[in-house]
C-alpha atoms as a PDB file:
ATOM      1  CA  UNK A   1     -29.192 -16.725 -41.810  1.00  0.00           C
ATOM      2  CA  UNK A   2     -30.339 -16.126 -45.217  1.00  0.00           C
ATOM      3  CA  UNK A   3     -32.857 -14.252 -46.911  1.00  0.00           C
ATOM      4  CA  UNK A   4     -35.870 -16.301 -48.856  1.00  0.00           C
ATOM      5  CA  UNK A   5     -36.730 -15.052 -52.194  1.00  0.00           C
ATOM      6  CA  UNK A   6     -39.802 -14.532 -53.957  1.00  0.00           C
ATOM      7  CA  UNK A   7     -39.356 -16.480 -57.447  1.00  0.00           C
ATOM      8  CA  UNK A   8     -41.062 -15.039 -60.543  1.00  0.00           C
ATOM      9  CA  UNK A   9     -39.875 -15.219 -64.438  1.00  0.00           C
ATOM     10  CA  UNK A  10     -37.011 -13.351 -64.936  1.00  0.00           C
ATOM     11  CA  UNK A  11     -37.490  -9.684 -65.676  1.00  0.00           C
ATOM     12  CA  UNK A  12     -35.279  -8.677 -68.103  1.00  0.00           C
ATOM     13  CA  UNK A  13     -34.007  -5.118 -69.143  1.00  0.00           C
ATOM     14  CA  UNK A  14     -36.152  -2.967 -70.890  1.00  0.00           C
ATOM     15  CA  UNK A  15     -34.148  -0.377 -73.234  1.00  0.00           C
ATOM     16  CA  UNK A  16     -36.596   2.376 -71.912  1.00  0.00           C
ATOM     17  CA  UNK A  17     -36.568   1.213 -68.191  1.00  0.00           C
ATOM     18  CA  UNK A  18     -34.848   3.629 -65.375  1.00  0.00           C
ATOM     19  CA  UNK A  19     -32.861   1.330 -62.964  1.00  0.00           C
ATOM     20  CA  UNK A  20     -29.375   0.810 -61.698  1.00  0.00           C
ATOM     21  CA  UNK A  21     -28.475  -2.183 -64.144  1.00  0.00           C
ATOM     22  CA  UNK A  22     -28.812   0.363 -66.817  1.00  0.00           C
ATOM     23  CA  UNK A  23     -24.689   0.609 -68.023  1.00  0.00           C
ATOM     24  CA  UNK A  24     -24.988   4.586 -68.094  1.00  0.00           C
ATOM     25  CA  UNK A  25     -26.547   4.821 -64.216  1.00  0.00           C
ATOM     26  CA  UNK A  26     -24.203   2.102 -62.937  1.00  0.00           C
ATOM     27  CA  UNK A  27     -21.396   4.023 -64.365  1.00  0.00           C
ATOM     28  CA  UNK A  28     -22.402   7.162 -62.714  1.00  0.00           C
ATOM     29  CA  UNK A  29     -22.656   5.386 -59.274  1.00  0.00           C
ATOM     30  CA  UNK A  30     -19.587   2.761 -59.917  1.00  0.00           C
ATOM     31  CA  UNK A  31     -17.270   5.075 -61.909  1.00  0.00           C
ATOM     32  CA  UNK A  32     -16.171   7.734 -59.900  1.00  0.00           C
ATOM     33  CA  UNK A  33     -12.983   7.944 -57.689  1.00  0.00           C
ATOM     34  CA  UNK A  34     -15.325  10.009 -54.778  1.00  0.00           C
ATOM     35  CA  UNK A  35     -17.644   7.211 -54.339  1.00  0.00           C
ATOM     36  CA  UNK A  36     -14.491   4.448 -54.803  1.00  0.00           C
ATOM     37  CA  UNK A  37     -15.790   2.803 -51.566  1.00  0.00           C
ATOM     38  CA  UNK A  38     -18.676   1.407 -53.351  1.00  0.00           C
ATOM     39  CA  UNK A  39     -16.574  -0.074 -56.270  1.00  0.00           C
ATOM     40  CA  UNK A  40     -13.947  -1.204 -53.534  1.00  0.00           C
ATOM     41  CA  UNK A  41     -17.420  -3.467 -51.554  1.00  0.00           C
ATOM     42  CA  UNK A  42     -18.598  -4.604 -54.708  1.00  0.00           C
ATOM     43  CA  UNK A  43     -15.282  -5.937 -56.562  1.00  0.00           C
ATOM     44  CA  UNK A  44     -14.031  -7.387 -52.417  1.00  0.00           C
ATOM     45  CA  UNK A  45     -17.913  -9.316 -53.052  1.00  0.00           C
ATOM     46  CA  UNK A  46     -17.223 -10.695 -56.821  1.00  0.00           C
ATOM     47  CA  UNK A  47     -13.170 -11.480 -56.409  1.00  0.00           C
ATOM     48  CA  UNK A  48     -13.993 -12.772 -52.823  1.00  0.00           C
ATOM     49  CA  UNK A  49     -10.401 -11.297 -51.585  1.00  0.00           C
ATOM     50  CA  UNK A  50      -9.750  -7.900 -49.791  1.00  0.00           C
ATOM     51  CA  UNK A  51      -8.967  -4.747 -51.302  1.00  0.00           C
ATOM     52  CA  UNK A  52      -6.667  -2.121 -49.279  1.00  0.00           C
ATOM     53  CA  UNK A  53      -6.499   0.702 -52.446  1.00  0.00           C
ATOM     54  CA  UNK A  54      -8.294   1.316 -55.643  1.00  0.00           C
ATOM     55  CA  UNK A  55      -8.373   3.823 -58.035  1.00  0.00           C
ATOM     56  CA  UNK A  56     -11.113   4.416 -60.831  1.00  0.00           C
ATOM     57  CA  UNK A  57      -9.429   5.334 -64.378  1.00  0.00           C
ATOM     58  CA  UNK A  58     -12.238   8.155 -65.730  1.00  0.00           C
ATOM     59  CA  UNK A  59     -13.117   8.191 -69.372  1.00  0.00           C
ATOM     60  CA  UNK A  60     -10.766   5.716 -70.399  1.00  0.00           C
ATOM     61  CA  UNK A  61     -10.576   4.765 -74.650  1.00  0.00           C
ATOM     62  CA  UNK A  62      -8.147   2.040 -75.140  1.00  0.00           C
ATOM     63  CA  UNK A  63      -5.342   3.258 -77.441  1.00  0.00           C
ATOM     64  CA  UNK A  64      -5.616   2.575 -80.938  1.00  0.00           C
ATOM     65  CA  UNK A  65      -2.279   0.896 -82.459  1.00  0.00           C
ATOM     66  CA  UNK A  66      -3.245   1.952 -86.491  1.00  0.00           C
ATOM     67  CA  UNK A  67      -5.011   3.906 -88.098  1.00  0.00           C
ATOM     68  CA  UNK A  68      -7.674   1.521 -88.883  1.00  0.00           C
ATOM     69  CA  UNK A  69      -7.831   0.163 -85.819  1.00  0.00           C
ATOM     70  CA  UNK A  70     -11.448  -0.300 -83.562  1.00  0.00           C
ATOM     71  CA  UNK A  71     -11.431   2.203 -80.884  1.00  0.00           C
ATOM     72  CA  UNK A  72     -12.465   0.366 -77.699  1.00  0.00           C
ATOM     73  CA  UNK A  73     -14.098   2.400 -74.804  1.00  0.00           C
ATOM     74  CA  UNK A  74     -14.786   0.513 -71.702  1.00  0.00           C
ATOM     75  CA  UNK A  75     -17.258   1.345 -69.094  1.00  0.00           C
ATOM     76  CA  UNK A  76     -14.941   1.165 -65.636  1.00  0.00           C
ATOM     77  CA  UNK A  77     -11.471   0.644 -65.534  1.00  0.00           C
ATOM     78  CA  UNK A  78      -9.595   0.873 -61.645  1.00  0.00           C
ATOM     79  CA  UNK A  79      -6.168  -0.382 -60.338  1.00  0.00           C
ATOM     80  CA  UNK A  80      -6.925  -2.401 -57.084  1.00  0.00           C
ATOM     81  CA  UNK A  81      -3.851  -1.959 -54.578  1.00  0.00           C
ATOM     82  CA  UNK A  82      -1.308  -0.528 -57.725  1.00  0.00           C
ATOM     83  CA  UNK A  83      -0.953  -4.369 -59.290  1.00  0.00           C
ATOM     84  CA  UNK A  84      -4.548  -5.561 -60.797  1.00  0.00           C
ATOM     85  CA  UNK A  85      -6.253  -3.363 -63.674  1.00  0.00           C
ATOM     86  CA  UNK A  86     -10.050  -4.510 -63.428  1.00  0.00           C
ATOM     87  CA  UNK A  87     -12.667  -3.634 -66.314  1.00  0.00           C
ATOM     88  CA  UNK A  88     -16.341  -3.612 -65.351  1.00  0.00           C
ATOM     89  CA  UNK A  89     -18.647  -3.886 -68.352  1.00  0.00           C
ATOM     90  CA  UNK A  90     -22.942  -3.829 -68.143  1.00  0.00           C
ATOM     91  CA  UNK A  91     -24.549  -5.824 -70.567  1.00  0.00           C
ATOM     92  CA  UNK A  92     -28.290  -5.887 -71.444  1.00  0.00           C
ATOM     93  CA  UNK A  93     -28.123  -7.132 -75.212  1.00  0.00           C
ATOM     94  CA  UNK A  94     -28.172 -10.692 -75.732  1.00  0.00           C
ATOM     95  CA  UNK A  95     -25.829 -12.676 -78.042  1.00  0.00           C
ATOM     96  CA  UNK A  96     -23.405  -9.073 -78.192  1.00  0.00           C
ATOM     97  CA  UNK A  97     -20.024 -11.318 -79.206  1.00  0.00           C
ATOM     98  CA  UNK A  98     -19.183 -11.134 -75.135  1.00  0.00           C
ATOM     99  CA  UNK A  99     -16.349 -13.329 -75.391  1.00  0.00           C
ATOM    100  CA  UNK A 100     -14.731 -12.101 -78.759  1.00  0.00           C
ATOM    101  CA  UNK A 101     -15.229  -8.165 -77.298  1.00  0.00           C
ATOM    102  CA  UNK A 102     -14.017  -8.919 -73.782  1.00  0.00           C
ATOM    103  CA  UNK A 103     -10.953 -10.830 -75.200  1.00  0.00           C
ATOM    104  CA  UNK A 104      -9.578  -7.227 -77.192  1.00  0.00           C
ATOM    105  CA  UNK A 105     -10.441  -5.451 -73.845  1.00  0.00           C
ATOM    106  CA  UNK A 106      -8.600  -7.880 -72.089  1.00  0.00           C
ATOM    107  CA  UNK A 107      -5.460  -8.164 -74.551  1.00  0.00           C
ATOM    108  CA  UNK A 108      -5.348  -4.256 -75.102  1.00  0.00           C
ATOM    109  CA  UNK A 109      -5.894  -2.892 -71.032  1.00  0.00           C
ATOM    110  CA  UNK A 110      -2.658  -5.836 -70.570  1.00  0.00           C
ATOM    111  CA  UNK A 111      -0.709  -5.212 -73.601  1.00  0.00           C
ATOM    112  CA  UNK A 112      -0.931  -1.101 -71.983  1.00  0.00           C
ATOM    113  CA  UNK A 113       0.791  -1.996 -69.319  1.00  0.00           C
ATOM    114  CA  UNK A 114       3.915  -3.171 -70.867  1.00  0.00           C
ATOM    115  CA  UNK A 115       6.707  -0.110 -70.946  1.00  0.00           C
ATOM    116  CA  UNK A 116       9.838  -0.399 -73.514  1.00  0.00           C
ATOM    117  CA  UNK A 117      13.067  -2.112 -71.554  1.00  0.00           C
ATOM    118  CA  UNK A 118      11.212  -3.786 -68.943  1.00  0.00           C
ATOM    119  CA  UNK A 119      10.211  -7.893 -68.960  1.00  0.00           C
ATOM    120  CA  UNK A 120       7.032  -9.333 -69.206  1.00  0.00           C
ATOM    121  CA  UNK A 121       6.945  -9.987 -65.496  1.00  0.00           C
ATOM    122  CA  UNK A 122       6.218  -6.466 -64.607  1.00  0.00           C
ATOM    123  CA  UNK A 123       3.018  -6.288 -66.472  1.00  0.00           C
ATOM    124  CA  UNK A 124      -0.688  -5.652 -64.531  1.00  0.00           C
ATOM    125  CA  UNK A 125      -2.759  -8.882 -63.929  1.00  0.00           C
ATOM    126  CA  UNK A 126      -5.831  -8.152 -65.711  1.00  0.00           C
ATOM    127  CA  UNK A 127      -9.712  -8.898 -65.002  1.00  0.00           C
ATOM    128  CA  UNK A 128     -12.957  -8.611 -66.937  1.00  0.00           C
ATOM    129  CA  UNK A 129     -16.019  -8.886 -65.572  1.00  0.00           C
ATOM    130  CA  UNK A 130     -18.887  -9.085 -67.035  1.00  0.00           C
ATOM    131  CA  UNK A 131     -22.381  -8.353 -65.735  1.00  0.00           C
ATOM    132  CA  UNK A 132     -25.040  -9.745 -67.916  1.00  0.00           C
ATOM    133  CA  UNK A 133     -28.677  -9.694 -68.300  1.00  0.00           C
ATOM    134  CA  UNK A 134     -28.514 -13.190 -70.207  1.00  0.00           C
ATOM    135  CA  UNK A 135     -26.915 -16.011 -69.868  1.00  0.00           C
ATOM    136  CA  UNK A 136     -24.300 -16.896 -71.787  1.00  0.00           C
ATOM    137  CA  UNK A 137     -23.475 -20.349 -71.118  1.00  0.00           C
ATOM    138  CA  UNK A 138     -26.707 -23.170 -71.119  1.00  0.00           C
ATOM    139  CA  UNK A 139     -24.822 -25.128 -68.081  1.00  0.00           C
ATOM    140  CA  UNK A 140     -22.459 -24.463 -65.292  1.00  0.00           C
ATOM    141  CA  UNK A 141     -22.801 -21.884 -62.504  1.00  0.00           C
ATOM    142  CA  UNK A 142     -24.143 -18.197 -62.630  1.00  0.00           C
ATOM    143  CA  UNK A 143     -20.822 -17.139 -61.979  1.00  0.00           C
ATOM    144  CA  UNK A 144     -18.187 -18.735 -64.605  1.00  0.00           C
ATOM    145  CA  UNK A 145     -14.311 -17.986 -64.131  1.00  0.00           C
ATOM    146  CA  UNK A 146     -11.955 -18.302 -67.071  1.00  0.00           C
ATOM    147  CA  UNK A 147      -8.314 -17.826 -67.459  1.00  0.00           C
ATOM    148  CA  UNK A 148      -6.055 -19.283 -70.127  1.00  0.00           C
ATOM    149  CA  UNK A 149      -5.144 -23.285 -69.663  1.00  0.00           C
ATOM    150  CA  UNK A 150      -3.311 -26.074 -71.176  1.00  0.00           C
ATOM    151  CA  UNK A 151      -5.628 -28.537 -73.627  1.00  0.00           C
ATOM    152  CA  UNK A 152      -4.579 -31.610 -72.252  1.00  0.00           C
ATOM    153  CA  UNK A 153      -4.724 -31.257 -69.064  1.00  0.00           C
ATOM    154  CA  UNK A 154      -6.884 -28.410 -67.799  1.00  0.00           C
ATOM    155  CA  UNK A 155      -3.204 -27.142 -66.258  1.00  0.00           C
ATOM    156  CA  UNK A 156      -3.590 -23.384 -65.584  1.00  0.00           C
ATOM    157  CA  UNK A 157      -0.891 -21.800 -67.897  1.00  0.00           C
ATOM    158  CA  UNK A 158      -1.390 -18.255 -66.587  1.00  0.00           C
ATOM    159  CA  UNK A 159      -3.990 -16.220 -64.483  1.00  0.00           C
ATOM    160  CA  UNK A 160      -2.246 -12.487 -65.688  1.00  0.00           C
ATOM    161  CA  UNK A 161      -5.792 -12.091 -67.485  1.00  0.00           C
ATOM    162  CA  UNK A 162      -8.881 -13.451 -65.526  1.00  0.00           C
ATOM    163  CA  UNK A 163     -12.521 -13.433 -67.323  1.00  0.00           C
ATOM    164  CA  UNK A 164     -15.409 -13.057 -64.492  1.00  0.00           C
ATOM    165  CA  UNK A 165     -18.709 -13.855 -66.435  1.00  0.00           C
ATOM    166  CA  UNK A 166     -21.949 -12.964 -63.937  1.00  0.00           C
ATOM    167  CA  UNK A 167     -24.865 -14.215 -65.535  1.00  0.00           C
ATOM    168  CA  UNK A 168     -27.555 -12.555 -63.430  1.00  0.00           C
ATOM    169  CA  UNK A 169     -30.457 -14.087 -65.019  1.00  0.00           C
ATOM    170  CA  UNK A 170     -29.022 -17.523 -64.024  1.00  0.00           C
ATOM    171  CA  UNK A 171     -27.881 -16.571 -60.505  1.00  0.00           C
ATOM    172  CA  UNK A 172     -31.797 -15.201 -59.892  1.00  0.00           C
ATOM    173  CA  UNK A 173     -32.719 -18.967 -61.366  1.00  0.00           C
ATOM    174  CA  UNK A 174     -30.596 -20.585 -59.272  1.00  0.00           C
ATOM    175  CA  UNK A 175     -30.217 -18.984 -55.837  1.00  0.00           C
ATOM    176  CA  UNK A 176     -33.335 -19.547 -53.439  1.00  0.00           C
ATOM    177  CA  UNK A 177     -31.928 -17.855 -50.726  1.00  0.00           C
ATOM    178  CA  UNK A 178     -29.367 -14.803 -50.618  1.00  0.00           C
ATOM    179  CA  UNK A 179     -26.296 -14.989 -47.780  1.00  0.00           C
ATOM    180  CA  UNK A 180     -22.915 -14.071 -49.571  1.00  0.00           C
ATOM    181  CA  UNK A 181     -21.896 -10.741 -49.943  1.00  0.00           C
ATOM    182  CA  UNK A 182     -21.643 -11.403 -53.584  1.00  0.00           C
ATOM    183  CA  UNK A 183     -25.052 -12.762 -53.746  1.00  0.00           C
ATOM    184  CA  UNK A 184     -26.445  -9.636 -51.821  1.00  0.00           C
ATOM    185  CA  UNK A 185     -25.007  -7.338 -54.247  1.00  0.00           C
ATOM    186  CA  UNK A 186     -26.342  -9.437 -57.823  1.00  0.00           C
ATOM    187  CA  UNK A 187     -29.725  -9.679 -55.703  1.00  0.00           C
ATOM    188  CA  UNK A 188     -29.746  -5.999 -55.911  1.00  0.00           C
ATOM    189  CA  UNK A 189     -28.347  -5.163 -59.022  1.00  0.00           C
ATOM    190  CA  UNK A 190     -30.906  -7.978 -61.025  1.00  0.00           C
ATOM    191  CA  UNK A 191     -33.893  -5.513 -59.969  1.00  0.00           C
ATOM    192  CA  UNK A 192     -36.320  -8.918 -59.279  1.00  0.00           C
ATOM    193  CA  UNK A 193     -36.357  -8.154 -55.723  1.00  0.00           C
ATOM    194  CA  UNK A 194     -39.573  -6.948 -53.802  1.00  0.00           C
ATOM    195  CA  UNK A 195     -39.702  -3.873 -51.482  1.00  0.00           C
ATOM    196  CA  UNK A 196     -39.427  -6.016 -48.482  1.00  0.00           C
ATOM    197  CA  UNK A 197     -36.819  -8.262 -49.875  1.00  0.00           C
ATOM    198  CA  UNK A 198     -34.463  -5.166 -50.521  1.00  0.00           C
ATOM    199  CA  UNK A 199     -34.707  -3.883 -47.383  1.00  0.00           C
ATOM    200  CA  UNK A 200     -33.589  -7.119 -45.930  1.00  0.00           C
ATOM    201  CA  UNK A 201     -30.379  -6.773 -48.235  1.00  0.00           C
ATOM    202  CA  UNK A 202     -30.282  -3.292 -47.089  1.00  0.00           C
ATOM    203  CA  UNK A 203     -30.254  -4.448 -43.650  1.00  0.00           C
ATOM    204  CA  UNK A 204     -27.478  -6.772 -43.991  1.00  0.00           C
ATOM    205  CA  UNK A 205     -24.908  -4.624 -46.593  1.00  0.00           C
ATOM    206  CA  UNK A 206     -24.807  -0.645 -45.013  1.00  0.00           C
ATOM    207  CA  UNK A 207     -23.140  -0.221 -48.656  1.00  0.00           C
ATOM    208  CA  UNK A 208     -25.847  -1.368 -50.996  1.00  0.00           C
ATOM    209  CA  UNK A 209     -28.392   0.729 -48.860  1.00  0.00           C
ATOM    210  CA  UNK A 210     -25.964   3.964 -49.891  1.00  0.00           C
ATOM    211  CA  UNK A 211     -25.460   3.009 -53.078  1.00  0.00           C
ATOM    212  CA  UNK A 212     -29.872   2.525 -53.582  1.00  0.00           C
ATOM    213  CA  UNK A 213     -29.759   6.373 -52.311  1.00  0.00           C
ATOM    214  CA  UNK A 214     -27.333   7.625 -54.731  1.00  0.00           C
ATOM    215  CA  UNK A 215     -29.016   6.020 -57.370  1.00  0.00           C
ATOM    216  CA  UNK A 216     -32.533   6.928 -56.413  1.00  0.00           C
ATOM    217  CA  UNK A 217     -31.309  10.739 -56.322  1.00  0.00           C
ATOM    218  CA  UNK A 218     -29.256   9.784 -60.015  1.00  0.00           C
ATOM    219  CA  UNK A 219     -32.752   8.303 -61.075  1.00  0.00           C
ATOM    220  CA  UNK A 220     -34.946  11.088 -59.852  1.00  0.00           C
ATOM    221  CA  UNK A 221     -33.354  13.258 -62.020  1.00  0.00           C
ATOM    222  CA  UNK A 222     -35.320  13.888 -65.069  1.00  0.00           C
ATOM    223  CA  UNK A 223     -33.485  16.464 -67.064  1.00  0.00           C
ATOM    224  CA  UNK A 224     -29.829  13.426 -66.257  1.00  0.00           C
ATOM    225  CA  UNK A 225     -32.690  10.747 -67.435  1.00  0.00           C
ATOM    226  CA  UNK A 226     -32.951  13.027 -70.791  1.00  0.00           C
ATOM    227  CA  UNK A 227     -29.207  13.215 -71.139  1.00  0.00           C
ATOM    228  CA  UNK A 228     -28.697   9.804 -70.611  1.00  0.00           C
ATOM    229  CA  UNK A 229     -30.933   8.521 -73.315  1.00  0.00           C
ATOM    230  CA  UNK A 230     -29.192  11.560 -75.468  1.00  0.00           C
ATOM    231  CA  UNK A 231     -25.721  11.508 -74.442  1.00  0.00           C
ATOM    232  CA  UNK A 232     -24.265  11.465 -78.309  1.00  0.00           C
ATOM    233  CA  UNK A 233     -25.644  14.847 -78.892  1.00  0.00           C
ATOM    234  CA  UNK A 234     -23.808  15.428 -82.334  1.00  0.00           C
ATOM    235  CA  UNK A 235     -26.016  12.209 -83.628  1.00  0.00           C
ATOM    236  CA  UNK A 236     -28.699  13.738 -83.176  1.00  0.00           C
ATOM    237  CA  UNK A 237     -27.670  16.482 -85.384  1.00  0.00           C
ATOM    238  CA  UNK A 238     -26.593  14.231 -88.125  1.00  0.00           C
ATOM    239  CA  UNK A 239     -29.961  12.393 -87.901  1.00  0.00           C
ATOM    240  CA  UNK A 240     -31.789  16.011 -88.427  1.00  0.00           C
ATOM    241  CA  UNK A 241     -29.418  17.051 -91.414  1.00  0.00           C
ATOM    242  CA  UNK A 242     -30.677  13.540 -93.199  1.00  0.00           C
ATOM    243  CA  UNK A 243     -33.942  13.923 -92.140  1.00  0.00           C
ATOM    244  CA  UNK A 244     -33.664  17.333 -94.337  1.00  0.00           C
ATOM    245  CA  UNK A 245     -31.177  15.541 -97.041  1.00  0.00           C
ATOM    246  CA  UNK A 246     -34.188  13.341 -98.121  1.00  0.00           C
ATOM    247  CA  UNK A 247     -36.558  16.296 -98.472  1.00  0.00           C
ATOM    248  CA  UNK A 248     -35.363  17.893-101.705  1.00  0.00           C
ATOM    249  CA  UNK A 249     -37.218  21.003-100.964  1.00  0.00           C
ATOM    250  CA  UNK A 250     -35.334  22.073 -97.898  1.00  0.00           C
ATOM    251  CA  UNK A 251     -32.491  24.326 -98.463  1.00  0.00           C
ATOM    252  CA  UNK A 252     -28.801  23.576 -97.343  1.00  0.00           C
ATOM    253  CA  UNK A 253     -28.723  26.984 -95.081  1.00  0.00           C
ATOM    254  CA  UNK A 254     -31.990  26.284 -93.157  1.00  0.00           C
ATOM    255  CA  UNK A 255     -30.500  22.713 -92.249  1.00  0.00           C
ATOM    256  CA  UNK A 256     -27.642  24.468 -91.296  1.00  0.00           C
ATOM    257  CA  UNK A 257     -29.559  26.691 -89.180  1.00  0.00           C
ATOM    258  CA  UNK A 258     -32.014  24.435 -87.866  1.00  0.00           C
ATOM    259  CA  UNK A 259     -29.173  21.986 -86.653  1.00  0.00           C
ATOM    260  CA  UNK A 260     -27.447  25.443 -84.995  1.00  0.00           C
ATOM    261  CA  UNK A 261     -30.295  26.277 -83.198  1.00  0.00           C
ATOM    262  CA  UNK A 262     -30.853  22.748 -81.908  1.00  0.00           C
ATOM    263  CA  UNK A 263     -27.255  22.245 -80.894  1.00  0.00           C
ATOM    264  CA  UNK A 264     -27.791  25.607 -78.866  1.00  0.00           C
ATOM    265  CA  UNK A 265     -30.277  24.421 -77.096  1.00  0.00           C
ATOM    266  CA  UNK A 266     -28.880  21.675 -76.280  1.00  0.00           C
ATOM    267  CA  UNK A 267     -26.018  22.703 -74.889  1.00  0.00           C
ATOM    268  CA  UNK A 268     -27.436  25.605 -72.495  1.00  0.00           C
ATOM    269  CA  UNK A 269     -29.708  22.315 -70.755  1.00  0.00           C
ATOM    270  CA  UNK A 270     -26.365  20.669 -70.932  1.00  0.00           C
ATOM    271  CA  UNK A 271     -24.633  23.269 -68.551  1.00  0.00           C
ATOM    272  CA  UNK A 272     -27.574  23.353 -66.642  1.00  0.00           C
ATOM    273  CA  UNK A 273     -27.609  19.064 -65.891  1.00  0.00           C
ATOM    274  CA  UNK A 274     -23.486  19.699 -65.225  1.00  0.00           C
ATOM    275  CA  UNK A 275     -24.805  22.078 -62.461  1.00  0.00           C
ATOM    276  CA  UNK A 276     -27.109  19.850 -60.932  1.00  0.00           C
ATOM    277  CA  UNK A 277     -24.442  17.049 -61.127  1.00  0.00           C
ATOM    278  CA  UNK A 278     -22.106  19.199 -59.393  1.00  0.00           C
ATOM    279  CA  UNK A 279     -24.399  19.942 -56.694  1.00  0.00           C
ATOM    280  CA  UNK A 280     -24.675  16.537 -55.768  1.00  0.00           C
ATOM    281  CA  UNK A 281     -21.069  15.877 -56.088  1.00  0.00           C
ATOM    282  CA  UNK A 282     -20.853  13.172 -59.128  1.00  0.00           C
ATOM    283  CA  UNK A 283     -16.862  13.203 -60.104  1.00  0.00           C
ATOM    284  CA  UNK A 284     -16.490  15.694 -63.188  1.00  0.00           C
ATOM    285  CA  UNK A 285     -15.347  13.360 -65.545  1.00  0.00           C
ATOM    286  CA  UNK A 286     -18.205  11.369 -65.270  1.00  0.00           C
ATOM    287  CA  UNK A 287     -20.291  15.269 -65.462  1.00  0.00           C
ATOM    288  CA  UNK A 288     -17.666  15.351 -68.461  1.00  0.00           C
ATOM    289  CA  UNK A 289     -18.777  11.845 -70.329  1.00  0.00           C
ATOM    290  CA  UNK A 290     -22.620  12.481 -70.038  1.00  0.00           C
ATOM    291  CA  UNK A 291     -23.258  16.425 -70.892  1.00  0.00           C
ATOM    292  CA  UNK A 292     -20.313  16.036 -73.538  1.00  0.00           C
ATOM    293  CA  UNK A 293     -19.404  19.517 -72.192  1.00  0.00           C
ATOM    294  CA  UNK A 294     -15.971  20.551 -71.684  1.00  0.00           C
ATOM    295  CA  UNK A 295     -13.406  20.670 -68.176  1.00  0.00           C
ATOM    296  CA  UNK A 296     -13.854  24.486 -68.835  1.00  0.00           C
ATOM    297  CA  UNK A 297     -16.953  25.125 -69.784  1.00  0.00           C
ATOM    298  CA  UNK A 298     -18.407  23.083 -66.328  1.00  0.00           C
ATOM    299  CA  UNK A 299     -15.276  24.971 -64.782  1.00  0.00           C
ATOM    300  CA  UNK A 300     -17.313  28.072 -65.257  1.00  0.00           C
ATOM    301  CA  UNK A 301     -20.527  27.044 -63.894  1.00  0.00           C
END
């Protein structure tokens, strides 16, 4: 038995709003090897197949071939059972060139796993999936599935790189009653639900109830909110020094200063969020990605 929903207009993301489909928060929750069981119920859900091991790759950039090349971070990155690398990306934008930007994840994360003397044959099947605030496509079902095929024929040529496009605003359009475990988890994770509605979703996935905790402690969290919306640090420094470049009575040495100070400050609430973060056990790379402070320096806390 299923779980009637409420139907309003769609709600979408709000660049100020504090939720779990913000890319930072799910990241937090999603991307950390100590809370791998939730990644492990959520990717079982979307690829609708078990999963006996995973492992999540922390702070992974995508290695840049020349000089001039575009350095591609990706949100979550994890082997599932050592043969399957799987890339997670949140998307709230609309129009962001999805298909061109998930095709240079897809072709760099495969083209990685290649090693000198050994056949094609041995490389990692790959899968994106994207999670999406908009739709993407005007027909066809919330969740679209694309892999590379023949023109003629629709013959699947190969499935060593899979493309997993979630289009949550069209899955809340389309789905008037929630049973799936994949449908549990996007009911969740579109934040349209009611308070009663969620805890019937709670009631029926143990793991999405855990995963609502974590992320209401991650969430409750003002001084993490703060860092969050300020994780780039050094921009904000570079933003003050041309704040001061366009004011031709400010001298180079008080910018200098000024920018000093601020990075000071800065950093000493950095060590103190790492601290928290710590306290609650988040994985230190992910303490790592969003205080910008060093292994050491949280080391030390």
């Amino acid at each position: 038995m299923g779980i009637k929903i409420s139907k309003h207009p769609f709600k979408h993301f709000n660049k100020n709003e504090i939720s779990i489909r913000r890319d930072e928060v799910f990241k937090i929750i999603f991307g950390s090897n100590s809370n791998k069981y939730f990644l492990k119920s959520f990717l079982e859900a979307i690829l609708k197949k078990e999963i006996t091991d995973i492992k999540v790759k922390s702070e992974v950039s995508l290695e840049k071939k020349f000089e001039k090349s575009k350095l591609i971070k990706v949100d979550i990155l994890a082997e599932i059972d050592k043969k399957e690398l799987v890339n997670i990306e949140v998307q709230n934008k609309k129009d962001y060139n999805i298909i061109k930007r998930g095709q240079a994840h897809a072709s760099k994360i495969y083209y990685n796993t290649l090693e000198e003397g050994f056949d094609y044959d041995v490389a990692k099947k790959t899968i994106i999936i994207w999670l999406l605030d908009h739709d993407i496509f005007k027909d066809g079902p919330y969740h679209e599935i694309s892999k590379t095929v023949r023109g003629s024929n629709g013959e699947i040529l190969s499935d060593d790189i899979t493309y997993h496009y979630i289009q949550i605003e069209k899955f809340y359009n389309q789905i008037e009653e929630i049973s799936t475990e994949e449908e549990q988890w996007l009911a969740y994770l579109s934040c349209q639900l009611n308070k009663e509605e969620l805890e019937e979703v709670f009631a029926m996935n143990e793991n999405i109830r855990d995963v609502d905790k974590m992320a209401e402690e991650v969430l409750k969290d003002r001084e993490l909110w703060e860092a969050i919306n300020d994780k780039i640090m050094a921009k904000n420094l570079e933003l003050l020094k041309l704040e001061y470049a366009h004011d031709e009575g400010k001298a180079e040495g008080k910018i200098e200063g000024k920018a000093e100070g601020m990075a000071e400050g800065k950093k000493e609430k950095a060590k103190e969020i790492a601290k928290n973060l710590l306290e609650k056990g988040i994985d230190v790379n992910t303490i790592i990605e969003v205080t910008k402070l060093t292994k050491e320096e949280i080391e030390k806390l």
